[in-house]
Structure formats: C-alpha cells, structure tokens
C-alpha atoms as a PDB file:
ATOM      1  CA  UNK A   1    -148.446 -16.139 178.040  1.00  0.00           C
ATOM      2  CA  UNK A   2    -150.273 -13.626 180.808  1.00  0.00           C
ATOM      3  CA  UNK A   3    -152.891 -15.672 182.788  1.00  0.00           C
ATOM      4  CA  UNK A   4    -155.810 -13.936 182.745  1.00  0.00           C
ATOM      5  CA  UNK A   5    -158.013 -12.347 185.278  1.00  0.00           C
ATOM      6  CA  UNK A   6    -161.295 -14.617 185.493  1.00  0.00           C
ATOM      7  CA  UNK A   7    -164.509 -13.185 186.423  1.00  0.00           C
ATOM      8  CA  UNK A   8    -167.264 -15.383 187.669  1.00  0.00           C
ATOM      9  CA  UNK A   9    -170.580 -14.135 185.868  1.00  0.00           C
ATOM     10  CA  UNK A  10    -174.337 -15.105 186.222  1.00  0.00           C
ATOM     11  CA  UNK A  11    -175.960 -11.814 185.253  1.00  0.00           C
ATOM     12  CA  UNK A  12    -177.214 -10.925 188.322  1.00  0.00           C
ATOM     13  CA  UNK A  13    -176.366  -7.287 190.071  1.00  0.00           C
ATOM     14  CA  UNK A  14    -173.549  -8.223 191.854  1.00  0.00           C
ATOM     15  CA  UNK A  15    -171.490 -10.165 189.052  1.00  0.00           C
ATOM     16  CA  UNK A  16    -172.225  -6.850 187.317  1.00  0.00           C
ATOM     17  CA  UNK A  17    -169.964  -5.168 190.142  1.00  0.00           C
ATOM     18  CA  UNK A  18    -167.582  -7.447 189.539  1.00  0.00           C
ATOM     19  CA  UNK A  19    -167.213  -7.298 185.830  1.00  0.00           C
ATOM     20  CA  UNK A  20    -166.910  -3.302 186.321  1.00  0.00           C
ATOM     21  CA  UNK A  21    -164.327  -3.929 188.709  1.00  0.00           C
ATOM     22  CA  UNK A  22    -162.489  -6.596 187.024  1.00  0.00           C
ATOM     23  CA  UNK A  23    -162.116  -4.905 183.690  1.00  0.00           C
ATOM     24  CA  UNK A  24    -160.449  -2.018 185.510  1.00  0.00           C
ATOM     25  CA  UNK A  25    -158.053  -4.356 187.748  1.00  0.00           C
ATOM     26  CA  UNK A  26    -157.332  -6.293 184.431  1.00  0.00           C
ATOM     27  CA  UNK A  27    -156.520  -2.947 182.861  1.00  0.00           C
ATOM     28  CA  UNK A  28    -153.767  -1.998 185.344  1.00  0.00           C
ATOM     29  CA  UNK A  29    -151.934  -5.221 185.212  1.00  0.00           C
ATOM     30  CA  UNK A  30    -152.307  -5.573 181.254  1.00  0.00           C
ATOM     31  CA  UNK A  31    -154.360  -8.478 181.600  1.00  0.00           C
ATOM     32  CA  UNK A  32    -156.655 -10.043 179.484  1.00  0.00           C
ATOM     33  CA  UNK A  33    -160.564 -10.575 181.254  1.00  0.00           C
ATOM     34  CA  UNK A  34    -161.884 -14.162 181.075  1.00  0.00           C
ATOM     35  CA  UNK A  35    -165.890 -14.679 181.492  1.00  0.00           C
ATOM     36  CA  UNK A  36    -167.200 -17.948 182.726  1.00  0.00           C
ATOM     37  CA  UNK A  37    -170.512 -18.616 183.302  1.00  0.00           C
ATOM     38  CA  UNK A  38    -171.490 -22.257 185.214  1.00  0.00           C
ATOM     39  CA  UNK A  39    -174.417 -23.932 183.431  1.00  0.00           C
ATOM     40  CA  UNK A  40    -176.003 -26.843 184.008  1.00  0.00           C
ATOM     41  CA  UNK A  41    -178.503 -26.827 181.469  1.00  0.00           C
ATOM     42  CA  UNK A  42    -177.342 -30.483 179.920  1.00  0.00           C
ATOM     43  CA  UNK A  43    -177.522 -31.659 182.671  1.00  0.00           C
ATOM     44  CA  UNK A  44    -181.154 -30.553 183.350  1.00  0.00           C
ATOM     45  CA  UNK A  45    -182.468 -30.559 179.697  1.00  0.00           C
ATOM     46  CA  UNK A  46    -181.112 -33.861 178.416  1.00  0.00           C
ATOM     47  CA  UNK A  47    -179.602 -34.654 175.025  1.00  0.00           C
ATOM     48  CA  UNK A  48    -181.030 -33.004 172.331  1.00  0.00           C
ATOM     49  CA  UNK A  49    -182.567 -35.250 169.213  1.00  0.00           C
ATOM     50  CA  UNK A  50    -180.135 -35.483 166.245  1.00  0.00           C
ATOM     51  CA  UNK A  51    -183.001 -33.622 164.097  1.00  0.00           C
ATOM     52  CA  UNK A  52    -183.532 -31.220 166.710  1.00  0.00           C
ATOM     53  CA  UNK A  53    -181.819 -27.587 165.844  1.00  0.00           C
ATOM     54  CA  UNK A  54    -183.503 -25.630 169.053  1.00  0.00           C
ATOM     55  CA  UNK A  55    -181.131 -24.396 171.387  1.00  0.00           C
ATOM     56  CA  UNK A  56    -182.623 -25.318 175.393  1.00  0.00           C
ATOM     57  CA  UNK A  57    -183.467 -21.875 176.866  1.00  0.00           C
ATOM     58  CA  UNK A  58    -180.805 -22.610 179.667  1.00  0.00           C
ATOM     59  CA  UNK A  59    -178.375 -22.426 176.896  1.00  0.00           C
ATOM     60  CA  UNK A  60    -179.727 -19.492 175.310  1.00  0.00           C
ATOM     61  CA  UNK A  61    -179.787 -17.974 179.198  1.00  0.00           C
ATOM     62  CA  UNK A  62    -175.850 -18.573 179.855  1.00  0.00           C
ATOM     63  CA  UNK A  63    -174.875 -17.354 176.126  1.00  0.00           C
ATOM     64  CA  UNK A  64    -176.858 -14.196 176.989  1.00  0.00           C
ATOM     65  CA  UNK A  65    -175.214 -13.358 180.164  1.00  0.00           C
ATOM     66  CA  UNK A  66    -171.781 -13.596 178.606  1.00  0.00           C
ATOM     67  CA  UNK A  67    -172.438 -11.847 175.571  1.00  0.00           C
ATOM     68  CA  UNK A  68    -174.005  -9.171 177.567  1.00  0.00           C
ATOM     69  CA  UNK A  69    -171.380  -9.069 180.085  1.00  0.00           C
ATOM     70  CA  UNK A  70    -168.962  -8.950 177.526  1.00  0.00           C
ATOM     71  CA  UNK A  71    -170.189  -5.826 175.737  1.00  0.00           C
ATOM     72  CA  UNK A  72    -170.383  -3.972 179.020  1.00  0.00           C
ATOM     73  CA  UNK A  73    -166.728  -4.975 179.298  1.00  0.00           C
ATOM     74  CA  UNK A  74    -165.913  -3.476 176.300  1.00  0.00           C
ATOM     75  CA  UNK A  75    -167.711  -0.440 176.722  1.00  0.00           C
ATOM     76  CA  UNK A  76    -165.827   0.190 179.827  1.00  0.00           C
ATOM     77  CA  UNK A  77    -162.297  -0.191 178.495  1.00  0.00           C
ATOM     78  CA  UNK A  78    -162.554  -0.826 174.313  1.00  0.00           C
ATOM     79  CA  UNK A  79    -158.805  -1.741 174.989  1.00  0.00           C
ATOM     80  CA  UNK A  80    -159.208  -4.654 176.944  1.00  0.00           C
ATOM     81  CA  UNK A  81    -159.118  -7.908 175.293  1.00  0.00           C
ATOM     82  CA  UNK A  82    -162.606  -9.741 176.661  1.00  0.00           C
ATOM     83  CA  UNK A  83    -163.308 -13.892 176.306  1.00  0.00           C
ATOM     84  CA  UNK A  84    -166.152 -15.308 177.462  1.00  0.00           C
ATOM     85  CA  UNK A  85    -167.132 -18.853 177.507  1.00  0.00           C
ATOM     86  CA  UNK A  86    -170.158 -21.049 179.199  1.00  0.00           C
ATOM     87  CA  UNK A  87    -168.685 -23.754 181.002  1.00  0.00           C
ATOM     88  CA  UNK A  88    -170.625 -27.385 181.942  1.00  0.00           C
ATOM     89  CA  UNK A  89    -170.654 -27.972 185.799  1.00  0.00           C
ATOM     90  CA  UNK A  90    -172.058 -25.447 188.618  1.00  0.00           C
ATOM     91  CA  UNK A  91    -170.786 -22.078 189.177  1.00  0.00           C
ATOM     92  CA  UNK A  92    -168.047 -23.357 192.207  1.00  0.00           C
ATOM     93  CA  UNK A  93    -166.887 -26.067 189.672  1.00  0.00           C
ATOM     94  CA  UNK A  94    -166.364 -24.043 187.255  1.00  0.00           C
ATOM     95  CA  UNK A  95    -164.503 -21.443 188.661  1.00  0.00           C
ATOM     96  CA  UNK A  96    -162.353 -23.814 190.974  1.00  0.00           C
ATOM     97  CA  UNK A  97    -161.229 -25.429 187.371  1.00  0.00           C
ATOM     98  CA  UNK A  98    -160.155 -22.282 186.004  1.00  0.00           C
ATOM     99  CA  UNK A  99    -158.345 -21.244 189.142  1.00  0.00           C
ATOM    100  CA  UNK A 100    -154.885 -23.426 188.067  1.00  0.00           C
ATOM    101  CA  UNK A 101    -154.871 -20.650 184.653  1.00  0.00           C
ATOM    102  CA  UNK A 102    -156.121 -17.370 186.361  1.00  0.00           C
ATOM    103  CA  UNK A 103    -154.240 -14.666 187.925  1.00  0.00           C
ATOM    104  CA  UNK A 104    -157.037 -14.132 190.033  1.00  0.00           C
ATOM    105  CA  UNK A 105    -160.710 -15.236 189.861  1.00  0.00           C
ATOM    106  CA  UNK A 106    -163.484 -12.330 190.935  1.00  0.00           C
ATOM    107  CA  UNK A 107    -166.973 -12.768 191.875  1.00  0.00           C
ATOM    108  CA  UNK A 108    -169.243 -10.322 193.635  1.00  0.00           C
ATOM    109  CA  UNK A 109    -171.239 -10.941 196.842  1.00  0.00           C
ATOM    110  CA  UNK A 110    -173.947 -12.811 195.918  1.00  0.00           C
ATOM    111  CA  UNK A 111    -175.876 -14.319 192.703  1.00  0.00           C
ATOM    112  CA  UNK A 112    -178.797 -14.560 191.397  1.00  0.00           C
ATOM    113  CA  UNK A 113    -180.191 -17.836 193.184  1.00  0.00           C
ATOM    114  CA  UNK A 114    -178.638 -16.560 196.541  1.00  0.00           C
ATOM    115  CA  UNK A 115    -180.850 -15.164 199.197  1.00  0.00           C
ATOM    116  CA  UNK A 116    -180.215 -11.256 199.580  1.00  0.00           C
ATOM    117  CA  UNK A 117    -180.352 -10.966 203.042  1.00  0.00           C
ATOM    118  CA  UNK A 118    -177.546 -13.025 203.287  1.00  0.00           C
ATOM    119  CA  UNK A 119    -173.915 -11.444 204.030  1.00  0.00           C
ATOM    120  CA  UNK A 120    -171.829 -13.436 201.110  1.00  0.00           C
ATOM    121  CA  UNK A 121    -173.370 -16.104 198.792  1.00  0.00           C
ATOM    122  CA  UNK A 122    -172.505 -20.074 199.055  1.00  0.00           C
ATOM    123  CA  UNK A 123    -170.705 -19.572 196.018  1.00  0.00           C
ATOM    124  CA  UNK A 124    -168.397 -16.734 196.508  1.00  0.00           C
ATOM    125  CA  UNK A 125    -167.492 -17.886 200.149  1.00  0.00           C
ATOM    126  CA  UNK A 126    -166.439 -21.631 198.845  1.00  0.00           C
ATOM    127  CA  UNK A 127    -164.391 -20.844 195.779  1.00  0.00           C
ATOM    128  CA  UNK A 128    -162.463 -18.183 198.085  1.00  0.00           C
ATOM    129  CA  UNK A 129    -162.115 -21.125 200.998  1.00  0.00           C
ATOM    130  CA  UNK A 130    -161.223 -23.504 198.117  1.00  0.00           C
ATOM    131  CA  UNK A 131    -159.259 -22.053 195.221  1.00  0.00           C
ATOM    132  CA  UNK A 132    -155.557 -22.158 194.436  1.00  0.00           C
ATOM    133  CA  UNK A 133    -155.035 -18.772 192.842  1.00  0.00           C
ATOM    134  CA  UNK A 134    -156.359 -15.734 194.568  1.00  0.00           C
ATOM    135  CA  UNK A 135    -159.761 -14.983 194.916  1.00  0.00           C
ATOM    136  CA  UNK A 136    -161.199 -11.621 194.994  1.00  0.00           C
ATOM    137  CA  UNK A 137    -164.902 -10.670 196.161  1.00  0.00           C
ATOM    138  CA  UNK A 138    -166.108  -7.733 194.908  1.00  0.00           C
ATOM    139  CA  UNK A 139    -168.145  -6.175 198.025  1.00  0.00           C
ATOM    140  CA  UNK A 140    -168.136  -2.302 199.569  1.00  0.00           C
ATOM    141  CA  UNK A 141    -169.484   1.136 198.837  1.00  0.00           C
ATOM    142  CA  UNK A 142    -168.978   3.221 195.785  1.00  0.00           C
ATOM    143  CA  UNK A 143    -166.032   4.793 197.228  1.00  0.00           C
ATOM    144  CA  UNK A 144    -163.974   1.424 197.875  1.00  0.00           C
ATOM    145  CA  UNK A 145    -165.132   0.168 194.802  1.00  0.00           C
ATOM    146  CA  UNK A 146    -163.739   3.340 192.679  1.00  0.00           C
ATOM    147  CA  UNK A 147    -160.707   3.504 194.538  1.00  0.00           C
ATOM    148  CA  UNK A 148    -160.744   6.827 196.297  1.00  0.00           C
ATOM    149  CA  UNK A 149    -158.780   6.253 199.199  1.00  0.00           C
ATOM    150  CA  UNK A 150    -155.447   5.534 197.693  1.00  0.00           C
ATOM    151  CA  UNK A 151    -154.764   3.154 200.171  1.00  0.00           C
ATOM    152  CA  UNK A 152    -154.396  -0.975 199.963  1.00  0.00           C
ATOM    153  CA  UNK A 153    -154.500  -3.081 203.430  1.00  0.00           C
ATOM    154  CA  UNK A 154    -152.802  -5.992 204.154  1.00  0.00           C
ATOM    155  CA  UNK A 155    -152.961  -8.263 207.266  1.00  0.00           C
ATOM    156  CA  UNK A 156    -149.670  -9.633 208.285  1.00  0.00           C
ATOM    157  CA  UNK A 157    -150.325 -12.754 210.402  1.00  0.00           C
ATOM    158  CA  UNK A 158    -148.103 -14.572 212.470  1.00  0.00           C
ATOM    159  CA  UNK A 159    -147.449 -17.441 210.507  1.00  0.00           C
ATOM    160  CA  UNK A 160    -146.562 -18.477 206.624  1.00  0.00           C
ATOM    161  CA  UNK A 161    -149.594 -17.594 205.392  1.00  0.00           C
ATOM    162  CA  UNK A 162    -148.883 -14.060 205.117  1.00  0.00           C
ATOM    163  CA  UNK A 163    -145.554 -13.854 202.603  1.00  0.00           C
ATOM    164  CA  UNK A 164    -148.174 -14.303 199.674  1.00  0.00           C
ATOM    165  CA  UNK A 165    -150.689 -11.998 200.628  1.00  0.00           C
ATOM    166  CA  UNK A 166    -147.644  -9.181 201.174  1.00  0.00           C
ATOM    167  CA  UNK A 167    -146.308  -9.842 197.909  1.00  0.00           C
ATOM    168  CA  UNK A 168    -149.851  -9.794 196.114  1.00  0.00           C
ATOM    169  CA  UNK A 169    -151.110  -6.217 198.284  1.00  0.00           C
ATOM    170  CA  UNK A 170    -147.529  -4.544 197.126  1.00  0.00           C
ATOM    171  CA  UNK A 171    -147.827  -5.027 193.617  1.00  0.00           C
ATOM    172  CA  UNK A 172    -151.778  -3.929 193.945  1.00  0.00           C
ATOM    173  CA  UNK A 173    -150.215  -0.847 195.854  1.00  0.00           C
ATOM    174  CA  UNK A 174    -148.147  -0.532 193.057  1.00  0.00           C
ATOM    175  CA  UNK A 175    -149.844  -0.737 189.521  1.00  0.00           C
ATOM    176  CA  UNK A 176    -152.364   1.132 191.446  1.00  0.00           C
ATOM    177  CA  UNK A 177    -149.810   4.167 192.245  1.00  0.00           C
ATOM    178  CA  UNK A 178    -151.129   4.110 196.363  1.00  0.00           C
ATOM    179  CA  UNK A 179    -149.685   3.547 199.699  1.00  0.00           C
ATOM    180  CA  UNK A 180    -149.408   0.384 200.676  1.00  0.00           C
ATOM    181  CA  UNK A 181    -150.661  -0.203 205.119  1.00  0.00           C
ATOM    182  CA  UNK A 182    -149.728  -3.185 206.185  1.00  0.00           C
ATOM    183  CA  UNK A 183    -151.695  -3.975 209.913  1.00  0.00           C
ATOM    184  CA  UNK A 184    -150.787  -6.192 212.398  1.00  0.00           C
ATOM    185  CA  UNK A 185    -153.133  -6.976 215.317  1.00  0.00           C
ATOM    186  CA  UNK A 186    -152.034  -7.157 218.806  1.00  0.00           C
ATOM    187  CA  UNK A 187    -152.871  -8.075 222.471  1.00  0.00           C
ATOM    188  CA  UNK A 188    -151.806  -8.266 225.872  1.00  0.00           C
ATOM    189  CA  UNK A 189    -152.823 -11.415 227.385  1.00  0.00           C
ATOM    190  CA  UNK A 190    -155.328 -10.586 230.281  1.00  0.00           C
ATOM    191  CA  UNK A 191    -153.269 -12.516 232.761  1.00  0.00           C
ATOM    192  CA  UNK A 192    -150.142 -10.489 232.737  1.00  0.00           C
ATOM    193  CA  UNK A 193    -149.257  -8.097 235.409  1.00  0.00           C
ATOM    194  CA  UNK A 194    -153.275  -7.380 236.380  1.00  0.00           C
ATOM    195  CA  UNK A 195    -152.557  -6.425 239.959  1.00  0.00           C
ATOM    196  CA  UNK A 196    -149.533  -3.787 238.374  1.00  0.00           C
ATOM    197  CA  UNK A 197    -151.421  -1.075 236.189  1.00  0.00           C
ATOM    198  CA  UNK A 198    -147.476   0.773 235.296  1.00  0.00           C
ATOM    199  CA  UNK A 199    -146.132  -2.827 234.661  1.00  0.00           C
ATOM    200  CA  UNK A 200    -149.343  -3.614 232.676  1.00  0.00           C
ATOM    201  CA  UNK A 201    -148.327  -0.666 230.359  1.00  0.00           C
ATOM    202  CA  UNK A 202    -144.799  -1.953 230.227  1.00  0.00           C
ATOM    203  CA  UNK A 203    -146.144  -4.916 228.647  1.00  0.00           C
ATOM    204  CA  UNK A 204    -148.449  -3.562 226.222  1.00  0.00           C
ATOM    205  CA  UNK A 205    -145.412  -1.596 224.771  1.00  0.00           C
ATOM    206  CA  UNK A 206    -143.467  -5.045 224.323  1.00  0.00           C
ATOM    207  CA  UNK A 207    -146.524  -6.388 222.864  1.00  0.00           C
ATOM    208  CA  UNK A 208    -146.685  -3.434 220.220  1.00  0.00           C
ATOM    209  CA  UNK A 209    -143.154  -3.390 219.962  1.00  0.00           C
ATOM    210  CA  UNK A 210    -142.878  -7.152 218.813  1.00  0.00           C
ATOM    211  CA  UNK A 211    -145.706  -6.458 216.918  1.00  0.00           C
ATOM    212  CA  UNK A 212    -143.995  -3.451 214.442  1.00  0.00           C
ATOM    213  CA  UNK A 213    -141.164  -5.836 214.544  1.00  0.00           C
ATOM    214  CA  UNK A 214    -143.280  -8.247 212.935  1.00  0.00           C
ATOM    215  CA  UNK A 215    -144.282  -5.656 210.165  1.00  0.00           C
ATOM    216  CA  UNK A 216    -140.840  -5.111 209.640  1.00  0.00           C
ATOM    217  CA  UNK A 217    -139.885  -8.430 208.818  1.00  0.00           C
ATOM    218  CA  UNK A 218    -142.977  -9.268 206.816  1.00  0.00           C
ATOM    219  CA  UNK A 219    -142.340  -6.099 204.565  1.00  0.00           C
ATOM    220  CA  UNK A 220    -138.928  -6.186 204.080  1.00  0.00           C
ATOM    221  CA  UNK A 221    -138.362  -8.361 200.920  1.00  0.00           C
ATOM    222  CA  UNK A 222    -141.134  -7.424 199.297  1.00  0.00           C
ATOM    223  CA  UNK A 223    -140.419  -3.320 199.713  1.00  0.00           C
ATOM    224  CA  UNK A 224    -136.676  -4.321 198.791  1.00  0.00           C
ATOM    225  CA  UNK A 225    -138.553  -5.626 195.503  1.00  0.00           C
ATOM    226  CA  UNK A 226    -140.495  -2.746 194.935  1.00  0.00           C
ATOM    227  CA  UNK A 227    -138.923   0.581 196.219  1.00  0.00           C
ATOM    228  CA  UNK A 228    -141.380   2.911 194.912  1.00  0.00           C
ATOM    229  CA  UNK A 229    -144.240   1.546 196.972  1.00  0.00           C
ATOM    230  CA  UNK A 230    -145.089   3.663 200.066  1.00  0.00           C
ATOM    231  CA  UNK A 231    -145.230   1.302 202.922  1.00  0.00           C
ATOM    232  CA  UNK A 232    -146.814   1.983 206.187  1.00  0.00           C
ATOM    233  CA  UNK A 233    -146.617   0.057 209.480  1.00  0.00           C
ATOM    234  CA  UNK A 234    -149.153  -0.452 212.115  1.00  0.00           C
ATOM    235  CA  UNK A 235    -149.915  -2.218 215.060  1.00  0.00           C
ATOM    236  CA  UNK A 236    -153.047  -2.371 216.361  1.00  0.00           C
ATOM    237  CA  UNK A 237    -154.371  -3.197 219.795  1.00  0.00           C
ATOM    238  CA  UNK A 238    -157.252  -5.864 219.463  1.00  0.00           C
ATOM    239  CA  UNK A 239    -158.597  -8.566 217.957  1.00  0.00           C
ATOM    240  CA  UNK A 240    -157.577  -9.436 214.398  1.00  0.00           C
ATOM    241  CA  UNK A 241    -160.873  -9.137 212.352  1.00  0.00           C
ATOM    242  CA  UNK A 242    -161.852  -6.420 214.334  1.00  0.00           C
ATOM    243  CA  UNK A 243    -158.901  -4.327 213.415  1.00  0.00           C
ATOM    244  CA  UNK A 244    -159.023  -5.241 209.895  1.00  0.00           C
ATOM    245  CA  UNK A 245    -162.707  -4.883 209.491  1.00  0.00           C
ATOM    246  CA  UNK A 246    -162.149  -1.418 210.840  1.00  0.00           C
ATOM    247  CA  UNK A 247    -159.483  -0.705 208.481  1.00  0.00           C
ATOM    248  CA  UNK A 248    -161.362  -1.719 205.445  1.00  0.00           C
ATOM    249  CA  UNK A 249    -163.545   1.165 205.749  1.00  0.00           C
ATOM    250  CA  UNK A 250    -161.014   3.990 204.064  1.00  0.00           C
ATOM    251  CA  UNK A 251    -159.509   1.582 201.767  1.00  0.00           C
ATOM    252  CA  UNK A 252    -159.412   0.349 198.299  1.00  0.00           C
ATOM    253  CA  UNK A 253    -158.707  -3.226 198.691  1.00  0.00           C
ATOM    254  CA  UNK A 254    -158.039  -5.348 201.462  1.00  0.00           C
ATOM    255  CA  UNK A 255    -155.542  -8.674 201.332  1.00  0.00           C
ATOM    256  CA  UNK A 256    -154.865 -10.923 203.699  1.00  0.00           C
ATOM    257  CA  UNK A 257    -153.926 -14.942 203.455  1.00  0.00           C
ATOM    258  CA  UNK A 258    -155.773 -18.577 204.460  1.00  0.00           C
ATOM    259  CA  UNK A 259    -153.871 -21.431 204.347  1.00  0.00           C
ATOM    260  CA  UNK A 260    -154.027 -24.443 202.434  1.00  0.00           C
ATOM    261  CA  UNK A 261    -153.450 -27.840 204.036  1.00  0.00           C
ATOM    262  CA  UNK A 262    -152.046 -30.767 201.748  1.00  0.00           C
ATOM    263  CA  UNK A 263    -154.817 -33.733 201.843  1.00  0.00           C
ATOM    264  CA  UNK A 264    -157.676 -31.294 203.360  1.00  0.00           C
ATOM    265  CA  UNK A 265    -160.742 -31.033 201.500  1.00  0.00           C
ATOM    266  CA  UNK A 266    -163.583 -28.696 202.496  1.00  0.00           C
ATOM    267  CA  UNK A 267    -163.734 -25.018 203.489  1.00  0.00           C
ATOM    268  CA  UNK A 268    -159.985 -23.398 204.565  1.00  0.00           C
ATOM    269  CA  UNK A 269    -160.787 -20.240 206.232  1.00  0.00           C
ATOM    270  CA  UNK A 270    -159.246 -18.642 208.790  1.00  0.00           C
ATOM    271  CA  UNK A 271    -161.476 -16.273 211.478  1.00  0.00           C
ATOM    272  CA  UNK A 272    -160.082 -13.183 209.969  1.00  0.00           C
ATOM    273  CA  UNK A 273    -160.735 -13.629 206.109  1.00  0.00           C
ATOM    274  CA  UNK A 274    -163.863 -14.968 207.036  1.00  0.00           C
ATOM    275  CA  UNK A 275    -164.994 -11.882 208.348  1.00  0.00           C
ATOM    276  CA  UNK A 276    -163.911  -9.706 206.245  1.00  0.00           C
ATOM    277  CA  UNK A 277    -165.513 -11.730 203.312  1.00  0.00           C
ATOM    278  CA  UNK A 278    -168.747 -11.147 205.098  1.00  0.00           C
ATOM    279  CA  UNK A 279    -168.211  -7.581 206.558  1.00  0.00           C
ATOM    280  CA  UNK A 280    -165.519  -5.943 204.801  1.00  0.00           C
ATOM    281  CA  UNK A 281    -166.363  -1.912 203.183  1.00  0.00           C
ATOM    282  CA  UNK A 282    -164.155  -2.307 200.323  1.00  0.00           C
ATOM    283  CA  UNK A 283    -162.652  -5.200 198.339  1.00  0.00           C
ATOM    284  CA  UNK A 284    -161.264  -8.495 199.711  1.00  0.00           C
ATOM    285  CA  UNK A 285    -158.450 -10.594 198.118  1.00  0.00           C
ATOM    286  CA  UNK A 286    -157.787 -14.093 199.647  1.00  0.00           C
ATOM    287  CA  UNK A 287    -154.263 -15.437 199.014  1.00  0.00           C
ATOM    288  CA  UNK A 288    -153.685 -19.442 199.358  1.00  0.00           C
ATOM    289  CA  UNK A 289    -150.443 -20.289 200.751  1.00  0.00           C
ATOM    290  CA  UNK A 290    -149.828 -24.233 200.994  1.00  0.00           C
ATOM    291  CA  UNK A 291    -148.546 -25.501 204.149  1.00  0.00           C
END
C-alpha cells in the first residue's frame, strides 16, 4: 500500500497553501492526500453527559476545517483520492504520529494561533526538527509555489546526512520532468597563503575542485538510478545557507538533510535547513537521516 502524503491543516491561510500544493505534489507521485487536523477540544471541553447530543463547537471547528479543506482538494484535482480525519492531541503531536505512515508530511509557514510577523511558526519549525519522514514547508512566492523555474535544489553536505536528501530531490526532479542542481558550498580558510595573493588563488581552485568532486560522488548512484534526470553540479564560494538561500530564489523546491541522533530528543537542525526554513523563496523539504 502507497503511504500517503499528509498535510497538516488548521484552516488558516497558510495551511490553505499547503493543501494547494500538496494535492498537486500528491498528484505527480500517484499518491493519495491525508488531512489531519490537531484538536484539543476534549481536552478543553470535558466529557460530554450521556443525554447530551450537542457536538462542543471545538469539534464542530476541526470537522469544518477538514471538510472544507477537503472539498478544495477535490476541486483542484477531482482525481485525487482525499481523507481527512481530526486527530486528539496538538497540532505537533499529531503530525509527528502520522510521520511513521506518510511519505511526506506538509504544512505551510505559519497557523492560525501563530504570530504573523514571525518568519516560520512553532509548529512547522518542530515537526520539521523532529519528524522521521520528510517534512515539507510550504513557503515562497507564486512563482516557486507554481513551479515555473523547472529547477529542484539540493544541498550536498559533507557528511551522511546528504544521501537521503539526493535521493528524495532526484525523484522530485523527476516526476516533476526538471533539472535537477545539486550545490555544494565552499571556502578557503582565511589562514592559508594570506601573504601569497597567486598561491591564494591556487588554493581556492583546490577548494572548488574538491568541492565538484564532492558533487560527483554524492550524485553518482542516484543519477545511475535515474538516467533521465538532468543533473547539474555546482560549487559555490561561501557560506552554506547563504549559497542556498540564494539559490532558492529561481527554484521550485529546495532539499537538503538534518540529522537524527539515536537517544536525542528536542530540536535537530542543522544551520543550513534552519535558514532556509525561515528564509527560503520557494519550497523546503527536510530529509532525516539517522546517525
């Protein structure tokens, strides 16, 4: 059986987005769309009498929001098979349980309780520091959102956290029929050679060298996999969110990894995704890898 994609909804603006988005990402990979909604409302209202048949508004609320979200699903693509379900616990809870049977989960920036001048909302930020499937926040301009660059990103660290997020950026590249960039900062330590401006530039080619070497071996197995993907390589002098921030401005979706230590509870973000969860123009996928 297909997991599905899971889409974190709450009715505000932003979970909107994210529906829109979701039902079109679930349509390329022939998924079906999951809604969850996180309510607390039995928490808050209490049991109900045994003579009582009233429905608490809270529960009225949540089965709103995913009936409503589901009929704009269904409007978008009548093709797409659409669940929806309110789930007891708070909106992180929630969606961290369904992670384990998701292909992804998707929420947008920020929902309804969240403060709008803030860059990403409590609740998007932890499940992407926290889940075990991939997480993708819904963020960027029309353009990203629509895909009109025909382009997905990936950063390629230097450790084992970015096999995962390779493998999940070429099949996006893929079902979406785009070219596939895969960036990998560098820089010169500011130490080496300062006194030698030619040596200096010696370096900084070894630097960009090792660093397209890198790229190579990072994209090999996965092109070998899928040979009708359009990889590019690049190397890019600076530092790593910078470079990656820059590059999600002409592209569709941006992936990169964050690792996931055994016996650590909390947030597991690394610089770079945080940034981009905050910043990024188009699209951001966060891919766990356990270490």
């Amino acid at each position: 059986m297909e997991l599905p994609l899971v889409v974190g909804v709450d009715g505000s603006d932003s979970s909107l987005l994210a529906v829109d988005w979701a039902v079109d990402e679930a349509a390329r990979h022939g998924l079906p769309l999951r809604l969850v909604n996180g309510s607390l409302w039995e928490r808050y209202e209490g049991a109900l009498p045994s003579f009582s048949t009233k429905r608490p508004a809270e529960e009225v609320a949540a089965q709103h929001i995913i009936a409503t979200c589901a009929e704009r699903a269904r409007l978008r693509d009548p093709e797409l098979k659409v669940s929806g379900e309110v789930l007891p616990g708070d909106a992180v809870s929630v969606l961290l349980r369904a992670g384990p049977d998701a292909f992804a989960l998707v929420t947008g920036v920020r929902g309804r309780g969240e403060l709008a001048g803030f860059l990403l909302g409590s609740v998007s930020l932890a499940v992407a520091a926290r889940a075990v499937c991939p997480v993708i926040v819904v963020r960027g301009s029309e353009r990203n959102l629509q895909g009109s660059f025909g382009r997905v990103v990936v950063g390629v660290g230097g450790s084992t956290d970015g096999a995962g997020a390779v493998q999940f950026a070429v099949r996006e590249a893929e079902v979406r029929g785009c070219a596939l960039t895969a960036v990998r900062a560098w820089r010169s330590p500011a130490h080496e050679h300062v006194d030698h401006p030619l040596i200096a530039d010696d370096a900084a080619q070894v630097h960009e060298e090792r660093a397209s070497s890198r790229l190579t071996d990072g994209l090999r197995e996965a092109v070998r996999e899928h040979p009708g993907v359009e990889a590019h390589r690049q190397p890019v002098e600076g530092p790593a969110h910078h470079v990656l921030l820059k590059a999600s401005a002409d592209a569709d979706l941006i992936v990169v990894g964050a690792q996931r230590r055994h016996g650590h509870f909390g947030l597991q973000l690394g610089r770079v995704a945080h940034a981009l969860l905050h910043h990024s123009e188009c699209p951001v996928a966060v891919i766990p890898q356990r270490i």
